[in-house]
PDB file of N, CA and C in Angstrom:
ATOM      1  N   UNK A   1     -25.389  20.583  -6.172  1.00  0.00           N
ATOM      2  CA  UNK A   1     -24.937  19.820  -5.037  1.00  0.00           C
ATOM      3  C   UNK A   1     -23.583  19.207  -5.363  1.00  0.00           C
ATOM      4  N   UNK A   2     -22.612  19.344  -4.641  1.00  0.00           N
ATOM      5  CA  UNK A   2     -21.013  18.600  -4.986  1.00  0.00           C
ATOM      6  C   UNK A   2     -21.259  16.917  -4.156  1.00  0.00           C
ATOM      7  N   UNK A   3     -20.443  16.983  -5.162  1.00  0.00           N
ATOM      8  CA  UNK A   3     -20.055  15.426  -5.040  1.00  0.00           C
ATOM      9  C   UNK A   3     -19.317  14.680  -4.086  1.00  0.00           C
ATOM     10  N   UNK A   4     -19.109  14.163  -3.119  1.00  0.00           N
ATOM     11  CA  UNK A   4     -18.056  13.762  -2.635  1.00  0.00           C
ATOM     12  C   UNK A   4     -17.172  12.700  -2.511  1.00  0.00           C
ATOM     13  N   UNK A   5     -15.914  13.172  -2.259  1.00  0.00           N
ATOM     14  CA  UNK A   5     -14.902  12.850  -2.616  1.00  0.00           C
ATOM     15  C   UNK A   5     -14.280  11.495  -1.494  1.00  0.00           C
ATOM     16  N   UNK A   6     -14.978  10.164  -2.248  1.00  0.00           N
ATOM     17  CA  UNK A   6     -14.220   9.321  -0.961  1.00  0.00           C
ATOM     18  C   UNK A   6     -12.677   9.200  -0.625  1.00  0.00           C
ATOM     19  N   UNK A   7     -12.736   9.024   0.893  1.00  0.00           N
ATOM     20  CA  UNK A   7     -11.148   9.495   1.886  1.00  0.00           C
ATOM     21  C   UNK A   7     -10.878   8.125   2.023  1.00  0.00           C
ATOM     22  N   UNK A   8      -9.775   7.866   2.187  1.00  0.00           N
ATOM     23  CA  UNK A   8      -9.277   6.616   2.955  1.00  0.00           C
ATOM     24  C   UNK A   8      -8.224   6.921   3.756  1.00  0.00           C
ATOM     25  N   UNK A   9      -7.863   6.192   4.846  1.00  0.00           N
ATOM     26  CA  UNK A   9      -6.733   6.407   5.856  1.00  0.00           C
ATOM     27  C   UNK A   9      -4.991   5.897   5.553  1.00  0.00           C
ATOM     28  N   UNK A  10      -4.431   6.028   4.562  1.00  0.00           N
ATOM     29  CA  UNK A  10      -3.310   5.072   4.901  1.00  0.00           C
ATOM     30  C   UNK A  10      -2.668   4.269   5.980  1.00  0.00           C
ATOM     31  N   UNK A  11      -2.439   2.932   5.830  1.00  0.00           N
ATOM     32  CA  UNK A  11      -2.048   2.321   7.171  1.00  0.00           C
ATOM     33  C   UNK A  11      -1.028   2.566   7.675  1.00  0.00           C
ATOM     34  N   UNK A  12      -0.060   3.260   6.695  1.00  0.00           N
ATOM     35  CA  UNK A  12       1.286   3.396   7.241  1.00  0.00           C
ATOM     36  C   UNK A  12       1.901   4.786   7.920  1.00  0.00           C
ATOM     37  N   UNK A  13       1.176   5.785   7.631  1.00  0.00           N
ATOM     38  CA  UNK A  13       1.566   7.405   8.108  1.00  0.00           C
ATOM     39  C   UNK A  13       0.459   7.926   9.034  1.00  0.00           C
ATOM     40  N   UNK A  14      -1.161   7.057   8.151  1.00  0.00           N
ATOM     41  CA  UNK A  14      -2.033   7.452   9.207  1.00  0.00           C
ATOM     42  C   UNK A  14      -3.098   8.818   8.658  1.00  0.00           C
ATOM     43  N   UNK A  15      -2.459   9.211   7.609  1.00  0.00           N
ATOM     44  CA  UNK A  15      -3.164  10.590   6.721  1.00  0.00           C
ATOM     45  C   UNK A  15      -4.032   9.945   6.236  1.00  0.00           C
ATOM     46  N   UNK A  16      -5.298  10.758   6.317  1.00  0.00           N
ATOM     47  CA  UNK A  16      -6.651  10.230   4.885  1.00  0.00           C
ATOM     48  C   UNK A  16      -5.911  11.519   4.247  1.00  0.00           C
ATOM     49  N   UNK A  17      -6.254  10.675   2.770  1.00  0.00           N
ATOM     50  CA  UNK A  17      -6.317  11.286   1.836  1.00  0.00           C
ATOM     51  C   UNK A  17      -7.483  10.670   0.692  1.00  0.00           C
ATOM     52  N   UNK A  18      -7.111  11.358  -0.436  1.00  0.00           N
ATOM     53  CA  UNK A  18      -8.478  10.437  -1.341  1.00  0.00           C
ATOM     54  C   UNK A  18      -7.987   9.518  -1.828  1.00  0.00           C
ATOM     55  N   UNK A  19      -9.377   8.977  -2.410  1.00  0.00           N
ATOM     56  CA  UNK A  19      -9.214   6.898  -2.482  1.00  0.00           C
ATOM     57  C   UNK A  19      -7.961   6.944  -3.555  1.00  0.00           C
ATOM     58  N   UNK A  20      -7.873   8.191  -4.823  1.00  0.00           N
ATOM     59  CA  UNK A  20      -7.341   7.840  -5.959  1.00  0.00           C
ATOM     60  C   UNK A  20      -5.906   8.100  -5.595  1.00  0.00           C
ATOM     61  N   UNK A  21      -5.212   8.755  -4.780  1.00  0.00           N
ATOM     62  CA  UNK A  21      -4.016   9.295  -4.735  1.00  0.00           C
ATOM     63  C   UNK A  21      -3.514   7.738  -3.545  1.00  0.00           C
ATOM     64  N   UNK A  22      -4.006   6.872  -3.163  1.00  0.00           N
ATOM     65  CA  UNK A  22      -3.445   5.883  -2.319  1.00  0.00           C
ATOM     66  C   UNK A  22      -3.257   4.499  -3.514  1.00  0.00           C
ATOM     67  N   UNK A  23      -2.401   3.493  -2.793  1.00  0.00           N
ATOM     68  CA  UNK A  23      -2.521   2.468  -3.449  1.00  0.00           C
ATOM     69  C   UNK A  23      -3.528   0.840  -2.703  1.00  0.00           C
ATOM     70  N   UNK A  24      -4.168   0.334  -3.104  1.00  0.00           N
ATOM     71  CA  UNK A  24      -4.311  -0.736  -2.341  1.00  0.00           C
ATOM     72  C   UNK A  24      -3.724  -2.011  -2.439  1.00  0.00           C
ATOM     73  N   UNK A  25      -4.075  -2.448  -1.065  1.00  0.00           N
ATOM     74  CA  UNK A  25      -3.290  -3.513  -0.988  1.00  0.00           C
ATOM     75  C   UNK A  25      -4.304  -4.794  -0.789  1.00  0.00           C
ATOM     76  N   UNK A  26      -4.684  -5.729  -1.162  1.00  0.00           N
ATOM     77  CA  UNK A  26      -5.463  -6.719  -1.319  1.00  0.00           C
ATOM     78  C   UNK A  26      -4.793  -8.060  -1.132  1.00  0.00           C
ATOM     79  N   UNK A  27      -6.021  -8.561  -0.379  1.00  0.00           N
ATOM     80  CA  UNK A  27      -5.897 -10.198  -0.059  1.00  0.00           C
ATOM     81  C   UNK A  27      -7.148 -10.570  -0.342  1.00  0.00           C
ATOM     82  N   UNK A  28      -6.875 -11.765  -1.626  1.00  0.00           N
ATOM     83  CA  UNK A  28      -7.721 -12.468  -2.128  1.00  0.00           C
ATOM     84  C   UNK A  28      -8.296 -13.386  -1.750  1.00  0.00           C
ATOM     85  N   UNK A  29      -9.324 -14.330  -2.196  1.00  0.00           N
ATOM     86  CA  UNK A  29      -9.479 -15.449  -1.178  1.00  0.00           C
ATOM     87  C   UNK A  29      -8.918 -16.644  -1.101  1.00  0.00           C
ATOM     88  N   UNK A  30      -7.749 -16.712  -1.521  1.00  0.00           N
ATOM     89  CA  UNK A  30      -7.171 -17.762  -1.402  1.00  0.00           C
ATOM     90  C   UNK A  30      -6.064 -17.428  -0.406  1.00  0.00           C
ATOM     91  N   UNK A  31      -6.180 -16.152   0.254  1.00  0.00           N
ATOM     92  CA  UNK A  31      -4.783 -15.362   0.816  1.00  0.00           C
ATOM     93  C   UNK A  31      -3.591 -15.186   0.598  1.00  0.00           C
ATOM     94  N   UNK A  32      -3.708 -14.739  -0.469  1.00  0.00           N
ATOM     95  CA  UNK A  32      -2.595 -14.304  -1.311  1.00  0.00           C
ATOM     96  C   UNK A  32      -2.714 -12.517  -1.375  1.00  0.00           C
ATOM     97  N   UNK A  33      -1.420 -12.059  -0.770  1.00  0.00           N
ATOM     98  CA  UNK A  33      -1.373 -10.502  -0.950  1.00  0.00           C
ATOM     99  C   UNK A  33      -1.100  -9.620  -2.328  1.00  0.00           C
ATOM    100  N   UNK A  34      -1.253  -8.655  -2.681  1.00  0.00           N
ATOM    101  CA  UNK A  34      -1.029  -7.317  -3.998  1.00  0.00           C
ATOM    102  C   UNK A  34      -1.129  -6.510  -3.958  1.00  0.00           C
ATOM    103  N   UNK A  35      -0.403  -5.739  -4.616  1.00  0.00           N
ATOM    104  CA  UNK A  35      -0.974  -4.127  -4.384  1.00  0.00           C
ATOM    105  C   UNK A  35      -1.976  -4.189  -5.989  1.00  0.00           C
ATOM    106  N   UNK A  36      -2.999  -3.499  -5.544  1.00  0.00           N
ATOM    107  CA  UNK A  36      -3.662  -2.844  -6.080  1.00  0.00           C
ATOM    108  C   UNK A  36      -3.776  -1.352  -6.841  1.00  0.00           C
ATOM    109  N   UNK A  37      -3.303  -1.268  -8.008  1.00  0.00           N
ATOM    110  CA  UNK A  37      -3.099   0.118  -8.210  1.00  0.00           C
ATOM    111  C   UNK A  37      -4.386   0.468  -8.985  1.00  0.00           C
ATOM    112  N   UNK A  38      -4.862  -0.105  -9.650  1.00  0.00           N
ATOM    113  CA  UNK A  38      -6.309   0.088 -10.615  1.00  0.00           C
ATOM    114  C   UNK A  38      -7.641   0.257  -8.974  1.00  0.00           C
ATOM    115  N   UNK A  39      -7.590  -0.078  -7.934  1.00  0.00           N
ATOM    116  CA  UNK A  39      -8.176  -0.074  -7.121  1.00  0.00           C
ATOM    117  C   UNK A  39      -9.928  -0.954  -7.269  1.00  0.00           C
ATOM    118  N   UNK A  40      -9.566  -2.218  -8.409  1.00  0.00           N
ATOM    119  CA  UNK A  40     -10.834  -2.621  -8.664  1.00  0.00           C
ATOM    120  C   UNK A  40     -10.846  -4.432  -8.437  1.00  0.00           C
ATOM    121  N   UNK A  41      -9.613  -4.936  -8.202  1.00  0.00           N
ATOM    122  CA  UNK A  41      -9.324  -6.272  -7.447  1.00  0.00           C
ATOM    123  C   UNK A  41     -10.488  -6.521  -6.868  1.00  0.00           C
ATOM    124  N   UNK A  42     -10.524  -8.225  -6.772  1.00  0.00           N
ATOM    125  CA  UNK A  42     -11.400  -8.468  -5.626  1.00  0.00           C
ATOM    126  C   UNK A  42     -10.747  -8.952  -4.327  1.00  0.00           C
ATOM    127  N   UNK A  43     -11.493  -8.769  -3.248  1.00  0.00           N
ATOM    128  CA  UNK A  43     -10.805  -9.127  -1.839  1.00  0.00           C
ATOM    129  C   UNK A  43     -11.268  -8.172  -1.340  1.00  0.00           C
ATOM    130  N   UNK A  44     -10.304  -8.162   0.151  1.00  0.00           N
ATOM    131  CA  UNK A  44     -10.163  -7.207   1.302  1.00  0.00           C
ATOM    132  C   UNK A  44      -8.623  -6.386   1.288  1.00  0.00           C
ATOM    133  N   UNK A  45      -9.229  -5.172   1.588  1.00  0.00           N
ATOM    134  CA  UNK A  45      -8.540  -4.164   0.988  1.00  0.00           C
ATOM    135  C   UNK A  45      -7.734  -3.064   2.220  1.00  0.00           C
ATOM    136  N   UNK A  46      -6.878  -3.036   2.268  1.00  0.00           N
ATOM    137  CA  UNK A  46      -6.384  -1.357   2.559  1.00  0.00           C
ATOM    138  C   UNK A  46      -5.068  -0.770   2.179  1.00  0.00           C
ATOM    139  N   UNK A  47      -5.086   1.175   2.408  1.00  0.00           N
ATOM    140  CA  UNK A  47      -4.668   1.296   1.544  1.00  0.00           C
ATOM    141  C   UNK A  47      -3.296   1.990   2.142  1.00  0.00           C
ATOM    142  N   UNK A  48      -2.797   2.057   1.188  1.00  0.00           N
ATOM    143  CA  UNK A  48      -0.913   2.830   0.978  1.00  0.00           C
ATOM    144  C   UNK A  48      -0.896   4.035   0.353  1.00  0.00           C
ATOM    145  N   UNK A  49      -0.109   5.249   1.017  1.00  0.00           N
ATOM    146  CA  UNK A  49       0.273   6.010   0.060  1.00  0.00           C
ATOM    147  C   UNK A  49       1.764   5.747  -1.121  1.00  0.00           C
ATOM    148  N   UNK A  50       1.499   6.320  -2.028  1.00  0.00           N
ATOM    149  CA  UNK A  50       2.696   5.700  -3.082  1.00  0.00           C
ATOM    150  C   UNK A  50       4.014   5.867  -2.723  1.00  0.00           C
ATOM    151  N   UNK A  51       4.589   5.678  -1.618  1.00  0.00           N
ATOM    152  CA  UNK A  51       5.603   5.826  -1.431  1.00  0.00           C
ATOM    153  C   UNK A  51       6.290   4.625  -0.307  1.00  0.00           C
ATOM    154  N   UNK A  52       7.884   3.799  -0.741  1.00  0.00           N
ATOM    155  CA  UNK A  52       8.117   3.174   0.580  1.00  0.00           C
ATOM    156  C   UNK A  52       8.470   3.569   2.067  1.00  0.00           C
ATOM    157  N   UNK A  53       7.939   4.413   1.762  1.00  0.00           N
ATOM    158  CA  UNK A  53       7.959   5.124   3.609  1.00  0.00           C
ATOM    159  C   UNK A  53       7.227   4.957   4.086  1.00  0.00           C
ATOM    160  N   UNK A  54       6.014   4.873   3.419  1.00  0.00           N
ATOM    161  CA  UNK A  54       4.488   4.397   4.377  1.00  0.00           C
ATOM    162  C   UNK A  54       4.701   2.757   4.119  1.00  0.00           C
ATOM    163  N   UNK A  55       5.283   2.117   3.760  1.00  0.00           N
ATOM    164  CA  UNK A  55       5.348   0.612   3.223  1.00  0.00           C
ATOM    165  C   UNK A  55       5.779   0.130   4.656  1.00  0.00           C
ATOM    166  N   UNK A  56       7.090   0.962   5.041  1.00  0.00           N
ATOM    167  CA  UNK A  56       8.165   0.672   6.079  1.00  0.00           C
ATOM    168  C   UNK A  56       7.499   0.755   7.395  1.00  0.00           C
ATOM    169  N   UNK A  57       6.835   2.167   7.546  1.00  0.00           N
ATOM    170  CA  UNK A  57       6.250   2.288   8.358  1.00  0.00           C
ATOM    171  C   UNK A  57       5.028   1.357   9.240  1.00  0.00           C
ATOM    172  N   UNK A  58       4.187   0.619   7.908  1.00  0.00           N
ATOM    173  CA  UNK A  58       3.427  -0.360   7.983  1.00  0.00           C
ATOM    174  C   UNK A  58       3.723  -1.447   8.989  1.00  0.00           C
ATOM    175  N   UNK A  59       4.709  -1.629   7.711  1.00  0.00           N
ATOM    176  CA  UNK A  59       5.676  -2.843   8.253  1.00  0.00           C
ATOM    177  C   UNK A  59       5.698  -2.892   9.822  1.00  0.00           C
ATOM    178  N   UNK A  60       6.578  -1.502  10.070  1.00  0.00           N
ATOM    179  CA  UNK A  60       7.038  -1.640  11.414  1.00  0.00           C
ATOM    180  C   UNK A  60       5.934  -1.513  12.776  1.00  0.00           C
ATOM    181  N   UNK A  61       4.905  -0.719  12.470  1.00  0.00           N
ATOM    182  CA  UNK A  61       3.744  -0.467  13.520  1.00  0.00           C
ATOM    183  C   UNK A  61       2.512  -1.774  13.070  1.00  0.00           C
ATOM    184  N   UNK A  62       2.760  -3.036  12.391  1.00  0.00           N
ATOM    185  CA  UNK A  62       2.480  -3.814  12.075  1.00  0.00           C
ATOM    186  C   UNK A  62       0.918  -3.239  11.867  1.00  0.00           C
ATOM    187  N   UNK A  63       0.595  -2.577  10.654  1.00  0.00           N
ATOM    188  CA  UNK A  63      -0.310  -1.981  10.139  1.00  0.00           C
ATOM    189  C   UNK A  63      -1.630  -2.658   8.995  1.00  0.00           C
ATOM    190  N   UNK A  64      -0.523  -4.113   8.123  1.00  0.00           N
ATOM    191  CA  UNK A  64      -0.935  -4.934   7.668  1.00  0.00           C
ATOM    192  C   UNK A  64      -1.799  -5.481   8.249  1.00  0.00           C
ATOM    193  N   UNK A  65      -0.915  -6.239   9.414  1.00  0.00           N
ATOM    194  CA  UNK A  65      -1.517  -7.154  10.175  1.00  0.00           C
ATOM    195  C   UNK A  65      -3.114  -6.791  11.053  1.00  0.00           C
ATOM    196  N   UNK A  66      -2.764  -5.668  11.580  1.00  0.00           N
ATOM    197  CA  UNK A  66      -4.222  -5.244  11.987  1.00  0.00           C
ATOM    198  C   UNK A  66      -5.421  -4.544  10.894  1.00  0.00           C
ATOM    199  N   UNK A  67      -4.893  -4.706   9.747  1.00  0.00           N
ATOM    200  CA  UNK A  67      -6.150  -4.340   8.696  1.00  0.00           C
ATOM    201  C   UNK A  67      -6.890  -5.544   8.140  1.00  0.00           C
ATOM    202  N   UNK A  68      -5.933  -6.418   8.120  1.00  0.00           N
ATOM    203  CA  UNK A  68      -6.707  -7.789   7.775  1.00  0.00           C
ATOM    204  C   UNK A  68      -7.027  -8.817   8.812  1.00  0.00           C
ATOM    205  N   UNK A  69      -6.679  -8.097  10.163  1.00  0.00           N
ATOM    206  CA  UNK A  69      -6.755  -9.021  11.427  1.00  0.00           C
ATOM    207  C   UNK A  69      -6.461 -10.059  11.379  1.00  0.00           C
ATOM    208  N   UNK A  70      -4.971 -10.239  11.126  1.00  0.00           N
ATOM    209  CA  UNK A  70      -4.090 -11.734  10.973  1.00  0.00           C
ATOM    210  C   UNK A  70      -3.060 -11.071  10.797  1.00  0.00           C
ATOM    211  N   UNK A  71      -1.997 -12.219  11.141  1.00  0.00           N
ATOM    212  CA  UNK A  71      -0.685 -12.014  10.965  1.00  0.00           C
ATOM    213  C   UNK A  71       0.134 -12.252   9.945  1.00  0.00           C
ATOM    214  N   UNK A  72       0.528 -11.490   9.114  1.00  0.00           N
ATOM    215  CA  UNK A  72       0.677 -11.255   7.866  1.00  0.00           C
ATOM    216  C   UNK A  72       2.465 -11.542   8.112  1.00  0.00           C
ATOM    217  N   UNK A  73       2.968 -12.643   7.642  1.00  0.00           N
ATOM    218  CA  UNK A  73       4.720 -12.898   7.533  1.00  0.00           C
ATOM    219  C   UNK A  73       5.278 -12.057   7.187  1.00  0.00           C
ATOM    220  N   UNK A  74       6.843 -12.020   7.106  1.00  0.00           N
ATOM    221  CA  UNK A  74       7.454 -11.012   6.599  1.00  0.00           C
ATOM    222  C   UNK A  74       7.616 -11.148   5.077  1.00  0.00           C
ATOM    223  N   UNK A  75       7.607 -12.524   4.611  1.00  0.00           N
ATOM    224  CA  UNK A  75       7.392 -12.742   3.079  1.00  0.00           C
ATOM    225  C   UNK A  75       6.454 -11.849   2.433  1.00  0.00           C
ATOM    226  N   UNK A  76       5.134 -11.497   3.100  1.00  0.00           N
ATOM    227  CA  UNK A  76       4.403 -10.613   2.205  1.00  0.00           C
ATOM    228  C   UNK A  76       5.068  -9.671   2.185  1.00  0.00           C
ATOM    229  N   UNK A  77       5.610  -8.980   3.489  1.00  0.00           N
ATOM    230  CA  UNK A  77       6.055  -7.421   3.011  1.00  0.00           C
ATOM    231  C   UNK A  77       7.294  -7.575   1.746  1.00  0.00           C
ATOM    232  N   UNK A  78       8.604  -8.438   2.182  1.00  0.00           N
ATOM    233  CA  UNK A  78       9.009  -8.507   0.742  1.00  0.00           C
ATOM    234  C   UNK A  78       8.345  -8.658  -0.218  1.00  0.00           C
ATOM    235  N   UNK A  79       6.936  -9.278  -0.946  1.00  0.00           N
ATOM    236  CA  UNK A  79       6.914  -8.775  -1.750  1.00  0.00           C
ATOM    237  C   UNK A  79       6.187  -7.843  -1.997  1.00  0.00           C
ATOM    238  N   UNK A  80       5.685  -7.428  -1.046  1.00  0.00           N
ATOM    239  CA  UNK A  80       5.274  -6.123  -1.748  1.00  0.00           C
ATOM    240  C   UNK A  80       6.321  -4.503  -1.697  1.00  0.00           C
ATOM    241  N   UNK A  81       7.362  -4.938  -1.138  1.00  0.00           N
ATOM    242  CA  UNK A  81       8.653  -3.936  -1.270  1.00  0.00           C
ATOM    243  C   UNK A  81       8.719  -4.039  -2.665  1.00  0.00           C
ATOM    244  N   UNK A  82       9.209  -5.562  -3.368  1.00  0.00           N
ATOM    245  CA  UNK A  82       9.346  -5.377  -4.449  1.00  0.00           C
ATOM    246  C   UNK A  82       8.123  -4.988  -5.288  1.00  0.00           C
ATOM    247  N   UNK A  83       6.751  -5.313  -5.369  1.00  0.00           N
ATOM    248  CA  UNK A  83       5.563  -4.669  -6.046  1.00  0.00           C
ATOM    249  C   UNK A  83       5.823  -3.504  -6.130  1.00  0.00           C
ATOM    250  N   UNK A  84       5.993  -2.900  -4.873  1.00  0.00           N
ATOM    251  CA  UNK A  84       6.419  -1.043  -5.258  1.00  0.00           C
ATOM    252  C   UNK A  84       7.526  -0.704  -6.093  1.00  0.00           C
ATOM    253  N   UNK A  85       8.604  -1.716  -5.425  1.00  0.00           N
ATOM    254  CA  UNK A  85      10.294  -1.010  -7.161  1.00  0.00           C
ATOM    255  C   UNK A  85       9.749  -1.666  -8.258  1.00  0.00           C
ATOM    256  N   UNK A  86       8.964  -2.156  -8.388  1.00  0.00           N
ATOM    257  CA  UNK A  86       8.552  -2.784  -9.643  1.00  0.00           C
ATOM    258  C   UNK A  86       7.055  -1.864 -10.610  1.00  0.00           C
ATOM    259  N   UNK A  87       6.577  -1.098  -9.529  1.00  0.00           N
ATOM    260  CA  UNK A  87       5.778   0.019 -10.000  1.00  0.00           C
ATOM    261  C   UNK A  87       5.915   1.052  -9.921  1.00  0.00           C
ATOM    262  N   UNK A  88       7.662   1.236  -9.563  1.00  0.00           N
ATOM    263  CA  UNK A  88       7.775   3.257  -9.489  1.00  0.00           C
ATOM    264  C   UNK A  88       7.380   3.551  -8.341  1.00  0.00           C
ATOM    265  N   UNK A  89       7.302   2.931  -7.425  1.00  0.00           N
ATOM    266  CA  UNK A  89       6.747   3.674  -5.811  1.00  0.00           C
ATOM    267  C   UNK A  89       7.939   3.923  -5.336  1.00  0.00           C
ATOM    268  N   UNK A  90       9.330   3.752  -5.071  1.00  0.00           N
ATOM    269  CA  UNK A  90      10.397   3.986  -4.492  1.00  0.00           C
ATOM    270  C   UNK A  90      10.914   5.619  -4.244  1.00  0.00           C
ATOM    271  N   UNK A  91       9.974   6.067  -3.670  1.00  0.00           N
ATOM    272  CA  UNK A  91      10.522   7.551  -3.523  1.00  0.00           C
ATOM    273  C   UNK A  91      11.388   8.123  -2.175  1.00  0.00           C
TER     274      UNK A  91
END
């Protein structure tokens, strides 16, 4: 019997792909945002593909905001622009 392979949707392009090839993005409970690259954080979660094109995209179809159902400032997305040049996501 095979195994299967959990999918997730990226928020920003909209492709499932699998859980391991995305990044997550987490809000803790104190609401504080991260990306998640180990994918084992605690919080509420969704996810990114590794690249800032789906970051931008997010951004702009306000993708954040409706995954955590709140309105997420523009301060988070800076930092998580920088979380990504700071982890090699800048492709």
């Amino acid at each position: 019997m095979a195994k299967t392979v959990p999918t997730r949707q990226c928020i920003g392009c909209g492709e499932k792909k699998e859980k391991r090839e995305l990044i997550r993005v987490v809000r803790d409970t104190e609401g504080n945002y991260s990306l998640d690259a180990t994918g084992r954080k605690n919080g509420r979660g969704a996810y990114l593909c590794p690249n800032a094109d789906c970051l931008a995209k997010a951004w702009k179809r306000k993708g954040i905001d409706s995954s955590f159902k709140e309105a997420v400032p523009a301060s988070v997305y800076e930092q998580l622009k920088g979380e990504f040049e700071t982890l090699g996501y800048n492709k």
